[in-house]
N, C-alpha and C. Protein backbone atom coordinates (compact mmCIF):
# COMPACT_ATOMS: atom_id res chain seq x y z
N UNK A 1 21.73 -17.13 7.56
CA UNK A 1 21.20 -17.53 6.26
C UNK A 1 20.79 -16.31 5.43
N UNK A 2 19.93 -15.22 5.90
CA UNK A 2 19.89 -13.99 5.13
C UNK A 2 20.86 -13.47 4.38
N UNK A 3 22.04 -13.30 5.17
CA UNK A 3 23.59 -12.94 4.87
C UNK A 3 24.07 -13.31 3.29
N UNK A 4 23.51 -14.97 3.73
CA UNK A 4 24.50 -15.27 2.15
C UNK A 4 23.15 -15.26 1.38
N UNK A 5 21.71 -15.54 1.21
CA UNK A 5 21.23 -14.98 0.48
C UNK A 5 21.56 -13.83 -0.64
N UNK A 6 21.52 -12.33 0.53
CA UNK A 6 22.33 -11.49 0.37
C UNK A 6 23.02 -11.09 -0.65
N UNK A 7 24.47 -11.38 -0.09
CA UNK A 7 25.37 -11.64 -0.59
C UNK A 7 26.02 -12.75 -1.87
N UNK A 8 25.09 -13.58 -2.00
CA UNK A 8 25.16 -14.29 -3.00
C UNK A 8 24.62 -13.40 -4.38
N UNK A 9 25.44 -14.20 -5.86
CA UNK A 9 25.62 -13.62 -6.27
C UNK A 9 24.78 -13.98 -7.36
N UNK A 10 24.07 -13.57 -8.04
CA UNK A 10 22.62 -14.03 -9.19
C UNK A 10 23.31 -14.81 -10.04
N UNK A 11 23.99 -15.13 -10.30
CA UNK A 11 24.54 -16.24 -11.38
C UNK A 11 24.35 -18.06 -10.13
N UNK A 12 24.75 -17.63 -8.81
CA UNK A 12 24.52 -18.66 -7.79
C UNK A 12 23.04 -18.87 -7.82
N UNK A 13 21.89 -17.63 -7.42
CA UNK A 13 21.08 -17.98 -7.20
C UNK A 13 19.74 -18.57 -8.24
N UNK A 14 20.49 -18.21 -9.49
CA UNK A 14 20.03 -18.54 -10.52
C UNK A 14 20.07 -20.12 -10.91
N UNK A 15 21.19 -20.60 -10.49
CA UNK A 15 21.36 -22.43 -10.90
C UNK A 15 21.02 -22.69 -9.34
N UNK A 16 20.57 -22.49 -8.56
CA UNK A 16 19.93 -23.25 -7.42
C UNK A 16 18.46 -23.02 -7.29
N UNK A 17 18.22 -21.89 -8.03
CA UNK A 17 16.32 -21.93 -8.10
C UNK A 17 15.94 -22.62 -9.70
N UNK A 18 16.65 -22.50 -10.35
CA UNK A 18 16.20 -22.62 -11.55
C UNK A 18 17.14 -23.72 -12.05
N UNK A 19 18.59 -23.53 -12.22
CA UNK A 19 19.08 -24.71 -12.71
C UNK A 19 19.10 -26.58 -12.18
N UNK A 20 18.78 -26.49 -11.00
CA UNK A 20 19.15 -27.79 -10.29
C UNK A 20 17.18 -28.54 -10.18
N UNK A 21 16.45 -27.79 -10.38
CA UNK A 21 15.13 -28.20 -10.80
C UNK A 21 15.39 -28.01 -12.37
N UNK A 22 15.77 -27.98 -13.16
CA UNK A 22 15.23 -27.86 -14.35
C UNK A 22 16.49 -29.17 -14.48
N UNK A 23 17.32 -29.47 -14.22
CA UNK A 23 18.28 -30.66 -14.30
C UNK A 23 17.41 -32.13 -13.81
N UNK A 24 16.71 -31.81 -12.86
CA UNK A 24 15.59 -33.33 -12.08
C UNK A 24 14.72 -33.50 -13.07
N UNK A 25 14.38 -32.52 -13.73
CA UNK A 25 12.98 -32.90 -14.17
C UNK A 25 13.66 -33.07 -15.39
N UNK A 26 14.51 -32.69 -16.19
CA UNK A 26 15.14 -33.49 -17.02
C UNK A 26 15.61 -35.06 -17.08
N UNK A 27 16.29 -35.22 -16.00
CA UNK A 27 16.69 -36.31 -14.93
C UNK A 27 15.19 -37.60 -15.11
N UNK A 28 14.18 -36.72 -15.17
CA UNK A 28 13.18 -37.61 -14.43
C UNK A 28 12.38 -37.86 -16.39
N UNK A 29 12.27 -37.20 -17.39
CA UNK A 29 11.75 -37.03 -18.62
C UNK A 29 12.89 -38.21 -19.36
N UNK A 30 14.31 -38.19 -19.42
CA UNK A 30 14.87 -38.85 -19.86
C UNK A 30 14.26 -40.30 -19.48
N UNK A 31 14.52 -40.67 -18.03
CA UNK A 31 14.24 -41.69 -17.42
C UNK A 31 12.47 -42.24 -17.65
N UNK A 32 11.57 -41.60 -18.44
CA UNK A 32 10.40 -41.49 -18.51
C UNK A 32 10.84 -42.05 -19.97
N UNK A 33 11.21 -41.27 -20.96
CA UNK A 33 11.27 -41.88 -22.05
C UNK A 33 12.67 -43.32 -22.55
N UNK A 34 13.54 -43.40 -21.91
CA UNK A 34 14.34 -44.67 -21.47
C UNK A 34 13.57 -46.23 -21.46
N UNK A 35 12.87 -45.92 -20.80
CA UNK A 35 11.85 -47.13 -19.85
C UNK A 35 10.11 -46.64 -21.05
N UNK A 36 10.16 -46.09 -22.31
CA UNK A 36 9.25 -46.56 -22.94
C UNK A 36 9.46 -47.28 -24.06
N UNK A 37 8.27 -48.11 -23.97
CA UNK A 37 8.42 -49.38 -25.16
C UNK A 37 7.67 -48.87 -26.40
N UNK A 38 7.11 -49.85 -27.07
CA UNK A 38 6.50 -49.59 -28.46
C UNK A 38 4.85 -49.20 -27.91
N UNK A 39 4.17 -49.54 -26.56
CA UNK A 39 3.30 -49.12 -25.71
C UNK A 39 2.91 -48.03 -25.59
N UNK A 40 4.61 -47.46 -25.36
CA UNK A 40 4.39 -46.32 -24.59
C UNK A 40 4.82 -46.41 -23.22
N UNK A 41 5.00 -45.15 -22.28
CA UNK A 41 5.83 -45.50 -21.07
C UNK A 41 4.29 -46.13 -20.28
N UNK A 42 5.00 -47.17 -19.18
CA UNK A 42 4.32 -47.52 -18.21
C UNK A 42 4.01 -46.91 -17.38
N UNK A 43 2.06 -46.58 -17.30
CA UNK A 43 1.87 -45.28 -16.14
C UNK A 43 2.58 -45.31 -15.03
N UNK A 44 2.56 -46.61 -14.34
CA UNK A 44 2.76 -46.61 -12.99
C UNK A 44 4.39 -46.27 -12.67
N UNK A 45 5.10 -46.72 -13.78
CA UNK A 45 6.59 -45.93 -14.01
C UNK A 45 6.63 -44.56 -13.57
N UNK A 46 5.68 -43.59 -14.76
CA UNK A 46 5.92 -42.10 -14.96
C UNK A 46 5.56 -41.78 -13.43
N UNK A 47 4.38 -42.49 -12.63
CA UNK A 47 3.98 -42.07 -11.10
C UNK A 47 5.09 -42.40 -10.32
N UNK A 48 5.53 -43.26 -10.65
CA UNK A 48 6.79 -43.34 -9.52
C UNK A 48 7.84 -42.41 -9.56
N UNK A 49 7.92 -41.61 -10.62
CA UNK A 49 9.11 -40.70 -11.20
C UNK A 49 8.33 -39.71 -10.43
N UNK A 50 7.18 -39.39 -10.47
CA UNK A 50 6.01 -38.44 -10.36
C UNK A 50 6.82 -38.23 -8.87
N UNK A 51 7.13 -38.87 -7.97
CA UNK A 51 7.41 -38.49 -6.72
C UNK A 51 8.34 -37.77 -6.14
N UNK A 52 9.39 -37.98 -7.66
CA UNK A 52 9.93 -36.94 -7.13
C UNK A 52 9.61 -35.07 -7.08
N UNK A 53 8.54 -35.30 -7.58
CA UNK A 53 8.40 -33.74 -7.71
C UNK A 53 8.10 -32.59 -6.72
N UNK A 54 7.37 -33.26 -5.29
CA UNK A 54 7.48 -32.60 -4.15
C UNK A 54 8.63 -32.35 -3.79
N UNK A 55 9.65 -32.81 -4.06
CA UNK A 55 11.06 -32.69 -3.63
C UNK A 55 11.80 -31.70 -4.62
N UNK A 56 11.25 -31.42 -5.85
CA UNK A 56 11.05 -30.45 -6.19
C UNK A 56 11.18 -29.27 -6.08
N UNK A 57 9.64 -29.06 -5.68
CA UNK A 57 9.03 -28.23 -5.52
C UNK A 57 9.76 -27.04 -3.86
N UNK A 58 9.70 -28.89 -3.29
CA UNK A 58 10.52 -27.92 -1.95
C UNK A 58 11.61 -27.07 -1.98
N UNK A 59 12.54 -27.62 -2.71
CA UNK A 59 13.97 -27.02 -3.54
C UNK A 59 13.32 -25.62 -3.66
N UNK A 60 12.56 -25.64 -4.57
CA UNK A 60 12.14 -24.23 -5.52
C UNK A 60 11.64 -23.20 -4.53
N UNK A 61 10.48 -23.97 -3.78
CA UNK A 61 9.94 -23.05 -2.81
C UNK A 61 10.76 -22.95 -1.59
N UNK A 62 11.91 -23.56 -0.94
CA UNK A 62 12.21 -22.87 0.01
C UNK A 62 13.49 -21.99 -0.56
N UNK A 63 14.50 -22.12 -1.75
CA UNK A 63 15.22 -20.86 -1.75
C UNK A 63 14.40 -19.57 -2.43
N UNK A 64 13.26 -19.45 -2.97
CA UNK A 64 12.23 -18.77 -3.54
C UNK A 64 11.85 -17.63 -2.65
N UNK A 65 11.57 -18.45 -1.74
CA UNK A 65 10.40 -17.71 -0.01
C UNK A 65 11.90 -17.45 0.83
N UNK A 66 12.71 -18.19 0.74
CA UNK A 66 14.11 -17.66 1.22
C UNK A 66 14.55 -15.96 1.16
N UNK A 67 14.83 -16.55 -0.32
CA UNK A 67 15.14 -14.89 -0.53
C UNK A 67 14.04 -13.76 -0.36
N UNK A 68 13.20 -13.98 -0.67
CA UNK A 68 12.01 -12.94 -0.25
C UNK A 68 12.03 -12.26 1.09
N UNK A 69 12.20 -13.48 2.28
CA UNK A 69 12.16 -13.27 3.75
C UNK A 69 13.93 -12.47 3.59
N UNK A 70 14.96 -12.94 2.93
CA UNK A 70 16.09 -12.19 3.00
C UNK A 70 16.53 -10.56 2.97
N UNK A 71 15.47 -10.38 1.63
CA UNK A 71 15.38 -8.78 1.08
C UNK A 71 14.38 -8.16 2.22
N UNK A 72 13.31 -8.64 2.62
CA UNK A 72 12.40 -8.00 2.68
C UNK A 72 12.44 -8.12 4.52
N UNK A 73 13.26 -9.24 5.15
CA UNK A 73 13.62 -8.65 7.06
C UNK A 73 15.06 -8.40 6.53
N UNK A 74 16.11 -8.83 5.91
CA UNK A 74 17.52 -8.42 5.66
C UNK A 74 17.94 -7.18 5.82
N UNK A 75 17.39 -6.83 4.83
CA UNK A 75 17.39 -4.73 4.35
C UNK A 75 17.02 -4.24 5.09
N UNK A 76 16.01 -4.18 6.42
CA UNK A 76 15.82 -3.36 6.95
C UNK A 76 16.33 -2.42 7.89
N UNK A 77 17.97 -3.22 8.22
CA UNK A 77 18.50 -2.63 9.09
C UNK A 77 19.02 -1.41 8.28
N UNK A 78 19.25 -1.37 7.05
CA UNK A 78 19.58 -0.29 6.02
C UNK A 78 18.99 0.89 5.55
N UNK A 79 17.69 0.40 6.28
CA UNK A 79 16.38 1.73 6.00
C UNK A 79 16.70 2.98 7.11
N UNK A 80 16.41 3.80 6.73
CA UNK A 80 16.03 4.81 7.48
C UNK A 80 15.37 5.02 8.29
N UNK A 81 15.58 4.59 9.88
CA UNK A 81 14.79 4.48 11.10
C UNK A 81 13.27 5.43 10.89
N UNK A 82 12.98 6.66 10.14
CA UNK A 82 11.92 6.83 10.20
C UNK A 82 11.33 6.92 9.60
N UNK A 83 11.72 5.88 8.36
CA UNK A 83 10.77 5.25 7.50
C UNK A 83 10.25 3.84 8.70
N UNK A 84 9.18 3.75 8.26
CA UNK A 84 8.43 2.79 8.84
C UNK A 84 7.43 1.81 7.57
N UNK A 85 7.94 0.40 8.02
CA UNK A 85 7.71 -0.49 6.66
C UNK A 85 6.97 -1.47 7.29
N UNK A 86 5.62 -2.18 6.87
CA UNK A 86 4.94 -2.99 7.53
C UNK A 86 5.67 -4.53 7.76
N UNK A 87 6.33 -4.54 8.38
CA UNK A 87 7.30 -6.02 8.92
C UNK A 87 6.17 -6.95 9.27
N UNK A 88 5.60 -6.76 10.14
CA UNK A 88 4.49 -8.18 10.67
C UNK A 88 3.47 -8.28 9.69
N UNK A 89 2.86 -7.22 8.90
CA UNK A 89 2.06 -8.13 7.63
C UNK A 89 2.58 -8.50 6.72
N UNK A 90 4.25 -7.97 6.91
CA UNK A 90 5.00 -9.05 5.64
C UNK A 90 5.37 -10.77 6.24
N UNK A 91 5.46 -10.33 7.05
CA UNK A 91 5.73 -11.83 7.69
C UNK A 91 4.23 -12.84 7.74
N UNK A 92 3.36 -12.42 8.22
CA UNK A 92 2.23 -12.79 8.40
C UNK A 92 1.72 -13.81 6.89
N UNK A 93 1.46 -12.31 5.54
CA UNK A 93 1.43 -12.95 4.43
C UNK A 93 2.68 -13.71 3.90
N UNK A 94 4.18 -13.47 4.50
CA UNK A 94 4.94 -14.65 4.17
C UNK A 94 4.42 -16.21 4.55
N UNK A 95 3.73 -16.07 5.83
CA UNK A 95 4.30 -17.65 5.83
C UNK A 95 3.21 -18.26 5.49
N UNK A 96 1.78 -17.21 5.07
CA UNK A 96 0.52 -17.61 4.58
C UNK A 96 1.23 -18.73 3.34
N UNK A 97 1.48 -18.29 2.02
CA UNK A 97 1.44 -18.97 0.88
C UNK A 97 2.84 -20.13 1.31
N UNK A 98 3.25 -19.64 2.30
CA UNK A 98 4.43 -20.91 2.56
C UNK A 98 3.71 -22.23 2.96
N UNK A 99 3.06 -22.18 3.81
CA UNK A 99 2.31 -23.38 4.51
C UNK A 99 1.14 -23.93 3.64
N UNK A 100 0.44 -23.10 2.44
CA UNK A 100 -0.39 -23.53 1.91
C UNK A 100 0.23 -24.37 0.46
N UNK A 101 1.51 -23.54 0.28
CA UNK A 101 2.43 -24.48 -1.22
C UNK A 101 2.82 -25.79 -0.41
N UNK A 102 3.33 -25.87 0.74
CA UNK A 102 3.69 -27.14 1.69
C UNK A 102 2.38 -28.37 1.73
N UNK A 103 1.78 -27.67 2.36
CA UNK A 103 0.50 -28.50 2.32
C UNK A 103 0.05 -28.78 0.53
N UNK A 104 -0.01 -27.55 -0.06
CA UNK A 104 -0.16 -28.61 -1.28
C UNK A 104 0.59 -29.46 -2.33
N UNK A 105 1.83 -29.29 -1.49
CA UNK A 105 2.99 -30.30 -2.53
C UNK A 105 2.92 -31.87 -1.35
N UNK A 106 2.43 -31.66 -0.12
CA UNK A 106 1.65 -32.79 0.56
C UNK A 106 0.75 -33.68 0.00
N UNK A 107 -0.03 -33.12 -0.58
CA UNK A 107 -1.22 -33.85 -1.12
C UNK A 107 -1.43 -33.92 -2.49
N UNK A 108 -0.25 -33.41 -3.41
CA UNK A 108 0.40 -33.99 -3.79
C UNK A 108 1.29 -35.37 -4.45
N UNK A 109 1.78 -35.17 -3.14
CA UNK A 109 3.07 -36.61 -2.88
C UNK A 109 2.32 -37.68 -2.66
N UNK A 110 1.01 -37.46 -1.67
CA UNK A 110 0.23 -38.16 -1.21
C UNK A 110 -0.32 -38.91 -2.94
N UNK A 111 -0.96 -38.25 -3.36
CA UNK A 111 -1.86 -38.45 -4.34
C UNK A 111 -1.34 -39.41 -5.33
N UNK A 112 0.39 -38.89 -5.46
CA UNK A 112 1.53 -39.49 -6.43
C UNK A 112 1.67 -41.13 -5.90
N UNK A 113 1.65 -40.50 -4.92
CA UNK A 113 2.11 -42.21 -3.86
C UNK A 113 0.62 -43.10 -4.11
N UNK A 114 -0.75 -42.74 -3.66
CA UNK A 114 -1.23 -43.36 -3.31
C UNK A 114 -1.73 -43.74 -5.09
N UNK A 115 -1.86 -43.31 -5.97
CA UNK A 115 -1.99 -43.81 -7.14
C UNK A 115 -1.13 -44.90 -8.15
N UNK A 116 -0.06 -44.40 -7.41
CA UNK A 116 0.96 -45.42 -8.27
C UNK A 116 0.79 -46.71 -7.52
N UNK A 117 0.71 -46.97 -6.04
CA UNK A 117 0.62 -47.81 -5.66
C UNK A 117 -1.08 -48.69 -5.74
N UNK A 118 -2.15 -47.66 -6.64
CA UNK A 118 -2.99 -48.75 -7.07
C UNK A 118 -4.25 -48.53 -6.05
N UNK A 119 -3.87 -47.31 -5.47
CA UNK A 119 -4.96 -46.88 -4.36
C UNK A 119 -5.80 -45.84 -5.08
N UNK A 120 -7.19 -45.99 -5.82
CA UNK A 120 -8.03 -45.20 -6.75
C UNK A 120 -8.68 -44.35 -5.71
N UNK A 121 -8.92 -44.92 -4.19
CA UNK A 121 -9.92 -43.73 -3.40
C UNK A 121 -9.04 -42.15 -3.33
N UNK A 122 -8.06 -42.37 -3.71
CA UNK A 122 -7.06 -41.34 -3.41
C UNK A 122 -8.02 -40.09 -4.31
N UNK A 123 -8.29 -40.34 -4.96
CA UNK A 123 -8.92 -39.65 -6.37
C UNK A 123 -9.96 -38.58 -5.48
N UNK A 124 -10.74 -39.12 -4.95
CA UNK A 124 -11.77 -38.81 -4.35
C UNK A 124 -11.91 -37.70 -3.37
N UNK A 125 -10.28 -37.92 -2.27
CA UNK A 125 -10.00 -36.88 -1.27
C UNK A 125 -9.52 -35.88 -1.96
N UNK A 126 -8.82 -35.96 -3.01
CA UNK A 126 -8.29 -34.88 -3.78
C UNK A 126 -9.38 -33.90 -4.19
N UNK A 127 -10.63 -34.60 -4.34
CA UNK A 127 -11.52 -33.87 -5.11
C UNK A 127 -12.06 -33.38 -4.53
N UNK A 128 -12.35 -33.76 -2.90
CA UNK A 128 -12.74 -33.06 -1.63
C UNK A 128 -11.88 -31.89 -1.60
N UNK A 129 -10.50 -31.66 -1.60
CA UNK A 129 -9.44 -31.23 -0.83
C UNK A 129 -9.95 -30.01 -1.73
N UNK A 130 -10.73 -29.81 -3.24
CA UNK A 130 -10.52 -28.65 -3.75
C UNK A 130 -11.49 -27.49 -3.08
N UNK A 131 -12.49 -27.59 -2.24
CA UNK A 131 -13.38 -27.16 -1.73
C UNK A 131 -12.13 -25.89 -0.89
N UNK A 132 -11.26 -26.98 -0.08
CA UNK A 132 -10.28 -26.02 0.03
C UNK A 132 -9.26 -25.03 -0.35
N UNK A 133 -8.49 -25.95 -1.37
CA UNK A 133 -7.64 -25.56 -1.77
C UNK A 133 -7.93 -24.35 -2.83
N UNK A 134 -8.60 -24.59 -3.54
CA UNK A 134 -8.92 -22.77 -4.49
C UNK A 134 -8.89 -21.68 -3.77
N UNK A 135 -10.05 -21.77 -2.40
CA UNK A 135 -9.82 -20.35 -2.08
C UNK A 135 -8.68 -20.06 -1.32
N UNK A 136 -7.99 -21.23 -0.72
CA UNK A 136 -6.62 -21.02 -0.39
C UNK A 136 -5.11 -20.74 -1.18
N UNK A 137 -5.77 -20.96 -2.41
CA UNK A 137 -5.24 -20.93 -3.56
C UNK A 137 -5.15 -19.65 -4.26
N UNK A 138 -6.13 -18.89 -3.68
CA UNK A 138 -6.39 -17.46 -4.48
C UNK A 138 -5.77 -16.70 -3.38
N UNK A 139 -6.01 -16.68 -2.39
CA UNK A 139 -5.61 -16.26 -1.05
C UNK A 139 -4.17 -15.86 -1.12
N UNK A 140 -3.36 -17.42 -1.76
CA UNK A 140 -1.86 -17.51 -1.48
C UNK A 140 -1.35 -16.24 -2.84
N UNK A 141 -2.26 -16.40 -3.67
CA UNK A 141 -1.90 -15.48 -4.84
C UNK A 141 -1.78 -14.46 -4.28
N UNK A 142 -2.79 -14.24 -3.78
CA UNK A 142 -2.68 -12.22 -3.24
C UNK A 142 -1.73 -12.12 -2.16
N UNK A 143 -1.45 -13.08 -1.03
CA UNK A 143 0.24 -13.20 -0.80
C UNK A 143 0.98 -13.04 -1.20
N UNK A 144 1.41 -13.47 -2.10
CA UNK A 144 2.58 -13.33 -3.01
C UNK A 144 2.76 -12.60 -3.66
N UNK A 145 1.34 -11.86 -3.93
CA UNK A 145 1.93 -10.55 -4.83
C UNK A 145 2.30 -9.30 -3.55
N UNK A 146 1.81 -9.42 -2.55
CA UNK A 146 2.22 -8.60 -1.43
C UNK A 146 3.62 -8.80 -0.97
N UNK A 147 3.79 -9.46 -1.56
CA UNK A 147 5.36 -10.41 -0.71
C UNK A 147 6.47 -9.41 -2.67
N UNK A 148 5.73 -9.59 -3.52
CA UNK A 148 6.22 -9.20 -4.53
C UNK A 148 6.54 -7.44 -4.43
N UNK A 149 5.24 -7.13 -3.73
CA UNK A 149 5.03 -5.57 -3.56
C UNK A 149 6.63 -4.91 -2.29
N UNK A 150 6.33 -5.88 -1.52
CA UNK A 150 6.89 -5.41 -0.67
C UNK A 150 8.33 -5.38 -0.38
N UNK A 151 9.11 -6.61 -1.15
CA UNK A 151 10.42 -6.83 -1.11
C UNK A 151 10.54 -5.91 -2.41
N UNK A 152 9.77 -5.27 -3.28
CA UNK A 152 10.49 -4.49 -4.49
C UNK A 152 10.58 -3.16 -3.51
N UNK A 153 9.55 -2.55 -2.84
CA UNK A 153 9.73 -1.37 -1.78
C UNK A 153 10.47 -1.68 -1.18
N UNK A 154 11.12 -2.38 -0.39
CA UNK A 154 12.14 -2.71 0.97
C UNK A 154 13.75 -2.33 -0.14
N UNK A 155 14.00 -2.83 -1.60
CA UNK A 155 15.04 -2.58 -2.42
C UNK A 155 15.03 -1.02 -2.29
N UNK A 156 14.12 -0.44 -3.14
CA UNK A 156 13.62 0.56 -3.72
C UNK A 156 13.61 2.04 -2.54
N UNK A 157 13.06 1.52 -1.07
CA UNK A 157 13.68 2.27 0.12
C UNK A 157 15.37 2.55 0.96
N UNK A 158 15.57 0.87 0.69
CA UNK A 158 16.75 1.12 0.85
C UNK A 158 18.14 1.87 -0.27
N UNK A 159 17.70 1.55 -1.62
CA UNK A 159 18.32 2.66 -2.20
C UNK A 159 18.12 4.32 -2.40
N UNK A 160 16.67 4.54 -2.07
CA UNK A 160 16.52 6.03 -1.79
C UNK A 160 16.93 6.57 -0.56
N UNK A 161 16.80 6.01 0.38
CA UNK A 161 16.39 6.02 2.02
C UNK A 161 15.27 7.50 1.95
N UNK A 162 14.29 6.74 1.46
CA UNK A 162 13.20 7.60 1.70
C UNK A 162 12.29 6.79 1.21
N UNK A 163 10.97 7.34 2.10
CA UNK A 163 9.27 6.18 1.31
C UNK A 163 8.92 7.03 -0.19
N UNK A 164 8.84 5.57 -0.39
CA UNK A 164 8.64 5.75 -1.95
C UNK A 164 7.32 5.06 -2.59
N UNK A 165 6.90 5.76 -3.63
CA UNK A 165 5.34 5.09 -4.06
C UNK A 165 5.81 3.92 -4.46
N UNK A 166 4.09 3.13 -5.55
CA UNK A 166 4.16 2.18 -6.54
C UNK A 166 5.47 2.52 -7.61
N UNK A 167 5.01 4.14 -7.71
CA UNK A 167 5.50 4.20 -9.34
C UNK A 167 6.92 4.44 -9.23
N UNK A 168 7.75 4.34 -7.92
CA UNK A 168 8.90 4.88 -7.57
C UNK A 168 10.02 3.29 -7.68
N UNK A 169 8.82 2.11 -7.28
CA UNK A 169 9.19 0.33 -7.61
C UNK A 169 8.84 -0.59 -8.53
N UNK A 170 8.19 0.26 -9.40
CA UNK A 170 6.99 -0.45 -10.19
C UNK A 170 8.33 -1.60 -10.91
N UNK A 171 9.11 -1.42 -11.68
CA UNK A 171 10.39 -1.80 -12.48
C UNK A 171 10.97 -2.88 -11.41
N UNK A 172 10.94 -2.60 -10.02
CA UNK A 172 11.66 -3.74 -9.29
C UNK A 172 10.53 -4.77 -9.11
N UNK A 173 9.23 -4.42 -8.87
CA UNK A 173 7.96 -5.70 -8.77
C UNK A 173 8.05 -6.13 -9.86
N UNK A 174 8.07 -6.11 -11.07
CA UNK A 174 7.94 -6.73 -12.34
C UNK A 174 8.97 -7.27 -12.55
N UNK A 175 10.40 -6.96 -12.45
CA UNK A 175 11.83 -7.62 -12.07
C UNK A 175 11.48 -9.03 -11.31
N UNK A 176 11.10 -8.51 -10.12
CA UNK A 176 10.99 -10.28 -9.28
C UNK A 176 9.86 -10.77 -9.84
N UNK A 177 8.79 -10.06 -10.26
CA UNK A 177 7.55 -11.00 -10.40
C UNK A 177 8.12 -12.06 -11.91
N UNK A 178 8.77 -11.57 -12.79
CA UNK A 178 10.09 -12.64 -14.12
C UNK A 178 10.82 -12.92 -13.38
N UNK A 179 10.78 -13.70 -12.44
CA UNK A 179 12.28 -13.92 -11.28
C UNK A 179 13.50 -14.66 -12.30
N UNK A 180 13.33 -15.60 -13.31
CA UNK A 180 14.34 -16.04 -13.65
C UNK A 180 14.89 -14.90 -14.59
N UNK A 181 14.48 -13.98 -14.96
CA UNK A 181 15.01 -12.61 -15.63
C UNK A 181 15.50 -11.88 -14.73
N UNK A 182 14.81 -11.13 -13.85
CA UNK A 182 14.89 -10.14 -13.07
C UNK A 182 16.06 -10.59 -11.91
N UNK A 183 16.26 -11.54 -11.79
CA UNK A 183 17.31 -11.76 -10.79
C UNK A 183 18.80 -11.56 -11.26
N UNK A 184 18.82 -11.55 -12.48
CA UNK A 184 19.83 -10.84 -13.06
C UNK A 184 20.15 -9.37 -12.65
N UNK A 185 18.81 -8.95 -12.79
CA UNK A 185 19.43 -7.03 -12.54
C UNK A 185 18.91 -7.16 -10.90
N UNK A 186 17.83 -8.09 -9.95
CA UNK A 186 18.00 -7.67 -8.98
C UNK A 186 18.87 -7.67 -8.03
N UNK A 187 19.46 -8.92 -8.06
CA UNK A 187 20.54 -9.16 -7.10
C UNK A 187 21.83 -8.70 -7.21
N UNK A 188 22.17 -8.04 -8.03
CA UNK A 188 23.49 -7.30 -8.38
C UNK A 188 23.24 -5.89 -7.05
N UNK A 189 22.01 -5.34 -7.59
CA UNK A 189 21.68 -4.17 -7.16
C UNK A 189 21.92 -4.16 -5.04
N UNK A 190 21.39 -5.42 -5.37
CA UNK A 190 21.37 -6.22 -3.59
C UNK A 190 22.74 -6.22 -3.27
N UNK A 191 23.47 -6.92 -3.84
CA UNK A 191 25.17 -6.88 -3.67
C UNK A 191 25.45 -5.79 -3.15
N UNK A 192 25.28 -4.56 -3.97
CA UNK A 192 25.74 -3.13 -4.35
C UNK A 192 25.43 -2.56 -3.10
N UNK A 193 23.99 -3.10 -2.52
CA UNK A 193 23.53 -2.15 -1.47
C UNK A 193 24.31 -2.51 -0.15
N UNK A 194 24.39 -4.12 0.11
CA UNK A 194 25.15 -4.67 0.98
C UNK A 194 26.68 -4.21 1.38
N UNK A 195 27.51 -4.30 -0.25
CA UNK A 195 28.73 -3.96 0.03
C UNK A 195 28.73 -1.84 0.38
N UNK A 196 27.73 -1.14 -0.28
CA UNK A 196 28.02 0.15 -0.06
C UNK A 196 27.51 0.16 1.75
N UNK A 197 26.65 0.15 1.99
CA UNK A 197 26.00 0.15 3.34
C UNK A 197 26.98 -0.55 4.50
N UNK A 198 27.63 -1.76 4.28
CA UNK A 198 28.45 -2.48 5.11
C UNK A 198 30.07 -1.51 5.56
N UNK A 199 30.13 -0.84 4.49
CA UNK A 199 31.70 0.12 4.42
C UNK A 199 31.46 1.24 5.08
N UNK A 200 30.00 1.43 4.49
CA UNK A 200 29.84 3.40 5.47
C UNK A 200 29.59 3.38 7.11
């Protein structure tokens, strides 16, 4: 699976993170305004549409965290054995914000489900759940920007083959951190490294 990550080509990975969610939720807005009357749409309608959005979300977040885990264990066989790149706290903070976006597109679905179907206590656990979820929430942020930090260095090493500062990646973190921009100029560059590295 890394491979074709990889090797795939930013015009691909561009309509599977971005185009095929932005088509559902179109999908799901049409069908929202279809089914409204002179009322207005029927809540319990828009909640039932509402469900699909964990499904979503999963779409988004697993080719998202995909490619991240791709660039950032992929490339390494391309580095320079004595460069040394922190692998287990990238993994570590990978699967941090993975399990906490999971769990919260859980409760969620939950929330979607149990409201449309007319269940109001639902309201209540949610409001519990935030006790958690913020600071797990802030947590997953500073994940992700480590996960941002680190797959722009893992590019940024493997095209120097040498350790390189902030200011040596700064242009590739800001690239992925606009991912629907930046995947334009990043994944070309990824190609480039794959096909030069694979021949030598």
């Amino acid at each position: 699976m890394i491979n074709k990550f990889l090797n795939a080509k930013h015009w691909q990975l561009f309509t599977l993170m971005f185009g095929i969610p932005i088509l559902l939720q179109i999908v799901i807005m049409i069908s929202v305004f279809s089914n409204t009357d002179l009322t207005g749409p029927e809540p319990y309608g828009v909640l039932n549409l509402m469900k699909v959005f964990p499904i979503i979300m999963i779409l988004y977040v697993g080719l998202f965290f995909g490619w991240f885990w791709s660039i950032g264990i992929g490339l390494q066989k391309y580095i320079p054995t004595d460069i040394k790149m922190k692998i287990k706290k990238f993994k570590i903070f990978f699967f941090i914000p993975l399990i906490y976006i999971l769990f919260l597109i859980a409760i969620i679905g939950t929330s979607f489900y149990g409201v449309s179907s007319g269940n109001n206590a639902v309201g209540g656990i949610v409001g519990k759940m935030l006790f958690i979820v913020i600071p797990m929430h802030l947590f997953s942020m500073f994940c992700t920007f480590y996960l941002l930090y680190f797959t722009s260095k893992t590019i940024k090493t493997t095209e120097l083959e040498r350790n390189v500062t902030f200011s040596d990646f700064i242009g590739e973190f800001f690239m992925i951190w606009f991912f629907p921009i930046g995947i334009w100029f990043i994944q070309p560059r990824i190609n480039k490294i794959i096909n030069e590295k694979t021949i030598t």
